[in-house]
Structures are given as C-alpha cells and as structure tokens.
PDB file of N, CA and C in Angstrom:
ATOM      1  N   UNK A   1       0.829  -1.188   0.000  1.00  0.00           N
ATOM      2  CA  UNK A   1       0.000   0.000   0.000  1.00  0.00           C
ATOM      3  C   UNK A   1       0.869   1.246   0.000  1.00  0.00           C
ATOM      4  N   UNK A   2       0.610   2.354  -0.497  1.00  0.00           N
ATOM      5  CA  UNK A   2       1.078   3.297  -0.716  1.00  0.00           C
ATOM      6  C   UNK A   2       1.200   4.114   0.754  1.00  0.00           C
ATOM      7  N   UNK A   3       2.530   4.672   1.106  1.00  0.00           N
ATOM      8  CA  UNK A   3       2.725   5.783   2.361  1.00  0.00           C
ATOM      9  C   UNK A   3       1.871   6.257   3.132  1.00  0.00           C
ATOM     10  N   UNK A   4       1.645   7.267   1.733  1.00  0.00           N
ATOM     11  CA  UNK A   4       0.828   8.144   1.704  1.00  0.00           C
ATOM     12  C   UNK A   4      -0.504   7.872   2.315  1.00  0.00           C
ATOM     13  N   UNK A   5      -1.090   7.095   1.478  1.00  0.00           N
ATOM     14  CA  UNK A   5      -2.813   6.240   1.899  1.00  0.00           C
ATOM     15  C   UNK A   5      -2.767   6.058   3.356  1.00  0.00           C
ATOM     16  N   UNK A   6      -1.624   5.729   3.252  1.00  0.00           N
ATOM     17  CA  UNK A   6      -1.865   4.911   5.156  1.00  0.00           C
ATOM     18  C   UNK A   6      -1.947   5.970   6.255  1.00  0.00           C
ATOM     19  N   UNK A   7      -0.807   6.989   6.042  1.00  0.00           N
ATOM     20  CA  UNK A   7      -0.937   8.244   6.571  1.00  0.00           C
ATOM     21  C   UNK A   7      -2.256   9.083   6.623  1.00  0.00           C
ATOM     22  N   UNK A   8      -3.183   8.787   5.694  1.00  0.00           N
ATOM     23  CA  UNK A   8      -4.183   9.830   5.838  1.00  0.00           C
ATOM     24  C   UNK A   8      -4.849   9.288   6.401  1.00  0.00           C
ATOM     25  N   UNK A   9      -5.126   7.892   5.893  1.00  0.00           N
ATOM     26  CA  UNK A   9      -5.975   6.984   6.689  1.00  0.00           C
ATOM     27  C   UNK A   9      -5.636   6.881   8.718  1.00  0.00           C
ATOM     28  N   UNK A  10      -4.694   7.332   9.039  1.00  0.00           N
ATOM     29  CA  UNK A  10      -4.151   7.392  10.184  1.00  0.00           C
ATOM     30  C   UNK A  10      -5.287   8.300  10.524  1.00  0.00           C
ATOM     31  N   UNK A  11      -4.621   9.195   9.838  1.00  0.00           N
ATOM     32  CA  UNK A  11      -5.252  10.612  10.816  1.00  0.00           C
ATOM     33  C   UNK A  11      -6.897  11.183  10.678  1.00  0.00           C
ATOM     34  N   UNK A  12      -7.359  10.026   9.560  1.00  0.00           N
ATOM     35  CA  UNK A  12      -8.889  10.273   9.720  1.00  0.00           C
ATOM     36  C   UNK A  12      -9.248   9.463  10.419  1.00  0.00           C
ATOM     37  N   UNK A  13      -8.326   8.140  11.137  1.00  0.00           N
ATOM     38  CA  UNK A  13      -9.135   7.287  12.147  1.00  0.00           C
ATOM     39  C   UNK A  13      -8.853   8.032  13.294  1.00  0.00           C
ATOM     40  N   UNK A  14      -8.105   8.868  13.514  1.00  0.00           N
ATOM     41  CA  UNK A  14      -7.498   9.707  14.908  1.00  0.00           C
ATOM     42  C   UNK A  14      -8.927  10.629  14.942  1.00  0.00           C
ATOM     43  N   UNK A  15      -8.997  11.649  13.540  1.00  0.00           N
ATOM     44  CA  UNK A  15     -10.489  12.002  13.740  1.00  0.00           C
ATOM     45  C   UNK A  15     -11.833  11.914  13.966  1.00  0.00           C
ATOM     46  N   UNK A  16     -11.903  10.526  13.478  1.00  0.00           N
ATOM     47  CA  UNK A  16     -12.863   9.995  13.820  1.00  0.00           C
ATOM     48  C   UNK A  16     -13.444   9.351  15.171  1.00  0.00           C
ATOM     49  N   UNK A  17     -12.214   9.138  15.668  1.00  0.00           N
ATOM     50  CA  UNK A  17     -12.700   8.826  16.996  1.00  0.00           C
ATOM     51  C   UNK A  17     -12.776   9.697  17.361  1.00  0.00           C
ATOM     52  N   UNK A  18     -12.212  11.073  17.675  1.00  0.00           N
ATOM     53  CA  UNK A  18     -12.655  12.156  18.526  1.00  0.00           C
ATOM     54  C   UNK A  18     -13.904  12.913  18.309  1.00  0.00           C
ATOM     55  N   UNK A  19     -14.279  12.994  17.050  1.00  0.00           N
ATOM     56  CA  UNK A  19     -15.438  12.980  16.963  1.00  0.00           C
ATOM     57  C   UNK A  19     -16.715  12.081  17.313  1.00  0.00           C
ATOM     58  N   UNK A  20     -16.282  10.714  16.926  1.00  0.00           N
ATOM     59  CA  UNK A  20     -17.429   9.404  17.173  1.00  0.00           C
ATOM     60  C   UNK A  20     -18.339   9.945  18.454  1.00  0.00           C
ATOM     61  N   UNK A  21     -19.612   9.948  18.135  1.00  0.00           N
ATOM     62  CA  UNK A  21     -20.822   9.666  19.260  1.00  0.00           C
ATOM     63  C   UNK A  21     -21.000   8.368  20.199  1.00  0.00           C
ATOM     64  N   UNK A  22     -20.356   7.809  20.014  1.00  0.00           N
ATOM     65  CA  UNK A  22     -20.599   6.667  20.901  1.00  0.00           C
ATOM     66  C   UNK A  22     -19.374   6.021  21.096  1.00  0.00           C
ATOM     67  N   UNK A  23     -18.903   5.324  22.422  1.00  0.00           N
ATOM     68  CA  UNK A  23     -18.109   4.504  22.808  1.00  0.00           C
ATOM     69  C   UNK A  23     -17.757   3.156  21.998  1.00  0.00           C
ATOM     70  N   UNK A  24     -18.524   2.592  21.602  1.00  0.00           N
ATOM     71  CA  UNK A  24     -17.616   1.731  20.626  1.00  0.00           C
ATOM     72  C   UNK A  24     -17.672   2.442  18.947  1.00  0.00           C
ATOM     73  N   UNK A  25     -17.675   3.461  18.555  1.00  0.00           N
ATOM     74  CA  UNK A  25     -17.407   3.933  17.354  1.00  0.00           C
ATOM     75  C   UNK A  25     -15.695   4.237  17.741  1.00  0.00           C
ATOM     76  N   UNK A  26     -15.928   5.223  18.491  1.00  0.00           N
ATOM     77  CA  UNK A  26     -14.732   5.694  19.551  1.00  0.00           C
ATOM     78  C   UNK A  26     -13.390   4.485  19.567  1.00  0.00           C
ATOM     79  N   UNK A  27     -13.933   3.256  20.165  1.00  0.00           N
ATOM     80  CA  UNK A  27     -12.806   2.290  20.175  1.00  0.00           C
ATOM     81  C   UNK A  27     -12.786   2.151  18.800  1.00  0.00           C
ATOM     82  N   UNK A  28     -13.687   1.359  18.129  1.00  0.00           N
ATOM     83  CA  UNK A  28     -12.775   1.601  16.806  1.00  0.00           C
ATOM     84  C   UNK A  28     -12.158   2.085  15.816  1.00  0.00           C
ATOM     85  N   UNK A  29     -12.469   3.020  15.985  1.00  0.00           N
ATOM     86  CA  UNK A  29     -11.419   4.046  15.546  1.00  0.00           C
ATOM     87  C   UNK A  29     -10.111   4.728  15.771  1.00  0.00           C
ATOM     88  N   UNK A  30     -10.315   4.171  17.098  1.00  0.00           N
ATOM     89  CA  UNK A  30      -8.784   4.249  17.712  1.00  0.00           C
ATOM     90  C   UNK A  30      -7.727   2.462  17.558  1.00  0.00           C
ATOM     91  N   UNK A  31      -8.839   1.778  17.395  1.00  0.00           N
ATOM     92  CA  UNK A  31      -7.934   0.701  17.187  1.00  0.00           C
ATOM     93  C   UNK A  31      -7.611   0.771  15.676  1.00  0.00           C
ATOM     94  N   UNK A  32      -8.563   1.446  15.011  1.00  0.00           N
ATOM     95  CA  UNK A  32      -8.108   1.563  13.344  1.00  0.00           C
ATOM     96  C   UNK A  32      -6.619   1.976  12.789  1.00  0.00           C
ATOM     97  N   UNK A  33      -6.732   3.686  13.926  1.00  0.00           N
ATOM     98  CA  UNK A  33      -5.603   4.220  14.129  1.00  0.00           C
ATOM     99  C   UNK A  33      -4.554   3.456  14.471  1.00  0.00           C
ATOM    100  N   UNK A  34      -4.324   2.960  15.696  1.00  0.00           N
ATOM    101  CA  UNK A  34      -3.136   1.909  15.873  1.00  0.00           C
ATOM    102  C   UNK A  34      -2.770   1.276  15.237  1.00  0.00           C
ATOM    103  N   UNK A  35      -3.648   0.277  14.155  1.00  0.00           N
ATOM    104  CA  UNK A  35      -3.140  -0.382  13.162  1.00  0.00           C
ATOM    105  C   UNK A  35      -2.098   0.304  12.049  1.00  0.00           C
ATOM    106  N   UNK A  36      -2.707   1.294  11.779  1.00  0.00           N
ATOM    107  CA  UNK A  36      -2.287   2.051  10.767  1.00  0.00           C
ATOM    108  C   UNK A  36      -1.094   3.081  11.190  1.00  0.00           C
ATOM    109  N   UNK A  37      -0.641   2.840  12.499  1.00  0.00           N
ATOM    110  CA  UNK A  37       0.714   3.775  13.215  1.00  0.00           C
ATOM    111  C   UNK A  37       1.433   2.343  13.162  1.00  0.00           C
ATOM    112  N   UNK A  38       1.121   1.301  13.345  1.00  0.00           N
ATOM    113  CA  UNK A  38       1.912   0.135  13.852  1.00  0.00           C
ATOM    114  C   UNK A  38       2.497   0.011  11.768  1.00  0.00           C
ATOM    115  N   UNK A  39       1.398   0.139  11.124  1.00  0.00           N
ATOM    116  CA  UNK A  39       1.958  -0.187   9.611  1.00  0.00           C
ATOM    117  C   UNK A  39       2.710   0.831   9.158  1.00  0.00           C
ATOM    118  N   UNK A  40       2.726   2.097   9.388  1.00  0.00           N
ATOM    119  CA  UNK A  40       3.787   3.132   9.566  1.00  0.00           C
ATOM    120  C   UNK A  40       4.728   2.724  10.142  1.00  0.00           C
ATOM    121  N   UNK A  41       5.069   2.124  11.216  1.00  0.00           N
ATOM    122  CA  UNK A  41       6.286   2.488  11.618  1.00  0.00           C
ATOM    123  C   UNK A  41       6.927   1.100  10.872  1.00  0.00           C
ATOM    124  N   UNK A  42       6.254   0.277  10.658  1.00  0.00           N
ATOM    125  CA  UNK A  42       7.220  -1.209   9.858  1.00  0.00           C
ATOM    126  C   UNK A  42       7.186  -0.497   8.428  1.00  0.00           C
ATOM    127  N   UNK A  43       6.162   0.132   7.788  1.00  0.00           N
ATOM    128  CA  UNK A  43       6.713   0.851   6.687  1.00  0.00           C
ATOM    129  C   UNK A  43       7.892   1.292   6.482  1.00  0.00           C
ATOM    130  N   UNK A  44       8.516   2.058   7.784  1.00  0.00           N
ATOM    131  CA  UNK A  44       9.378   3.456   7.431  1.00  0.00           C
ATOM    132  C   UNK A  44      10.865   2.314   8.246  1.00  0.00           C
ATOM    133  N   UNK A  45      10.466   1.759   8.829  1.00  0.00           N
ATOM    134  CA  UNK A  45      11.850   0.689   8.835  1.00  0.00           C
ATOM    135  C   UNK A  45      11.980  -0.077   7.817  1.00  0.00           C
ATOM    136  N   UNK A  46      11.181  -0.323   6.929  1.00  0.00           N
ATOM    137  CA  UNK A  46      11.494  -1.108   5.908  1.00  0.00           C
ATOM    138  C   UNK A  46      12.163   0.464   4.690  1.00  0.00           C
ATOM    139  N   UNK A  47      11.709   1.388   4.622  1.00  0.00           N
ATOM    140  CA  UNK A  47      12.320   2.347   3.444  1.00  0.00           C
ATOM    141  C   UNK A  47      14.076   2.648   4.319  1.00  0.00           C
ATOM    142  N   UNK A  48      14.075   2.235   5.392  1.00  0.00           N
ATOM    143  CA  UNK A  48      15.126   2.957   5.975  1.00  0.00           C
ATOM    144  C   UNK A  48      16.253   2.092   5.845  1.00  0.00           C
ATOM    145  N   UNK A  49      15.949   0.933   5.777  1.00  0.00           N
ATOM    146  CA  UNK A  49      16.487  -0.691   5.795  1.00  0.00           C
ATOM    147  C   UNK A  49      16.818  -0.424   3.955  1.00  0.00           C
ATOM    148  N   UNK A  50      16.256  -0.369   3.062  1.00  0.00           N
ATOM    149  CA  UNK A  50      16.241  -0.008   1.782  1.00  0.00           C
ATOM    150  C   UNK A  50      17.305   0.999   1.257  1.00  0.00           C
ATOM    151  N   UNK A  51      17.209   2.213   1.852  1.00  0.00           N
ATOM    152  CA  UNK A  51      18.009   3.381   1.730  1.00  0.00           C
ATOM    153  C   UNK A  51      18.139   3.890   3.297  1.00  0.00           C
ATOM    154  N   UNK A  52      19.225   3.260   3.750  1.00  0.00           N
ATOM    155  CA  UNK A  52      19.901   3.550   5.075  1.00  0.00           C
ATOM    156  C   UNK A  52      20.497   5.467   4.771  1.00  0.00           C
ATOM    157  N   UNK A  53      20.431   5.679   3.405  1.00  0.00           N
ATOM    158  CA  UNK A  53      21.286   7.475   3.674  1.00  0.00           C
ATOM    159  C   UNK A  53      19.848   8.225   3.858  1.00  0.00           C
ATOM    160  N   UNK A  54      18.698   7.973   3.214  1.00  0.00           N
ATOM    161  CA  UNK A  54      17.331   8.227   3.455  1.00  0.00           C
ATOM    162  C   UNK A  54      17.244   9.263   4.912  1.00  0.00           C
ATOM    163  N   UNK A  55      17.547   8.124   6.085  1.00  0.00           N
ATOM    164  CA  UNK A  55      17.088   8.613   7.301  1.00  0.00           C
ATOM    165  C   UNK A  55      18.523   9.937   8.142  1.00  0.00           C
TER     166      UNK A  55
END
C-alpha cells in the first residue's frame, strides 16, 4: 500500500474517533488508528532498511 494512503488513513481514524458519538465507534477508531501507526512504523523501517542514507 502506498505511504501516503496509510498516513491519511491514520489521521482520519485519529479524527474519527474524537469525533465518534458513541463509545464503541470511539474504540474503533482508535484501534483503526493503531493499526495504521503500527503499519507506519514497519513501513518506514522497511524504506530505511532499503536506503539507510534516506534517514
């Protein structure tokens, strides 16, 4: 999947939960988020692992 995608997708599940009306909208959206910080950060070790002058 593309960087980018995942990144936005981050931060509209970050929004979404703070917005969400209800307690389990709320959790999932924060567990959405986590997923998508946890695939960021193995993303960006894998580009860094790739091009070590990168970082």
């Amino acid at each position: 999947m593309d960087f980018d995608y995942i990144r936005r997708r981050h931060a509209l599940s970050l929004t979404l939960a703070t917005t969400a009306m209800s307690r389990e909208a709320r959790y999932a959206h924060r567990s959405l988020a986590r997923a998508y910080a946890d695939r960021i950060e193995t993303m960006g070790r894998s580009l860094a692992l790739l091009d070590p002058q990168a970082s």
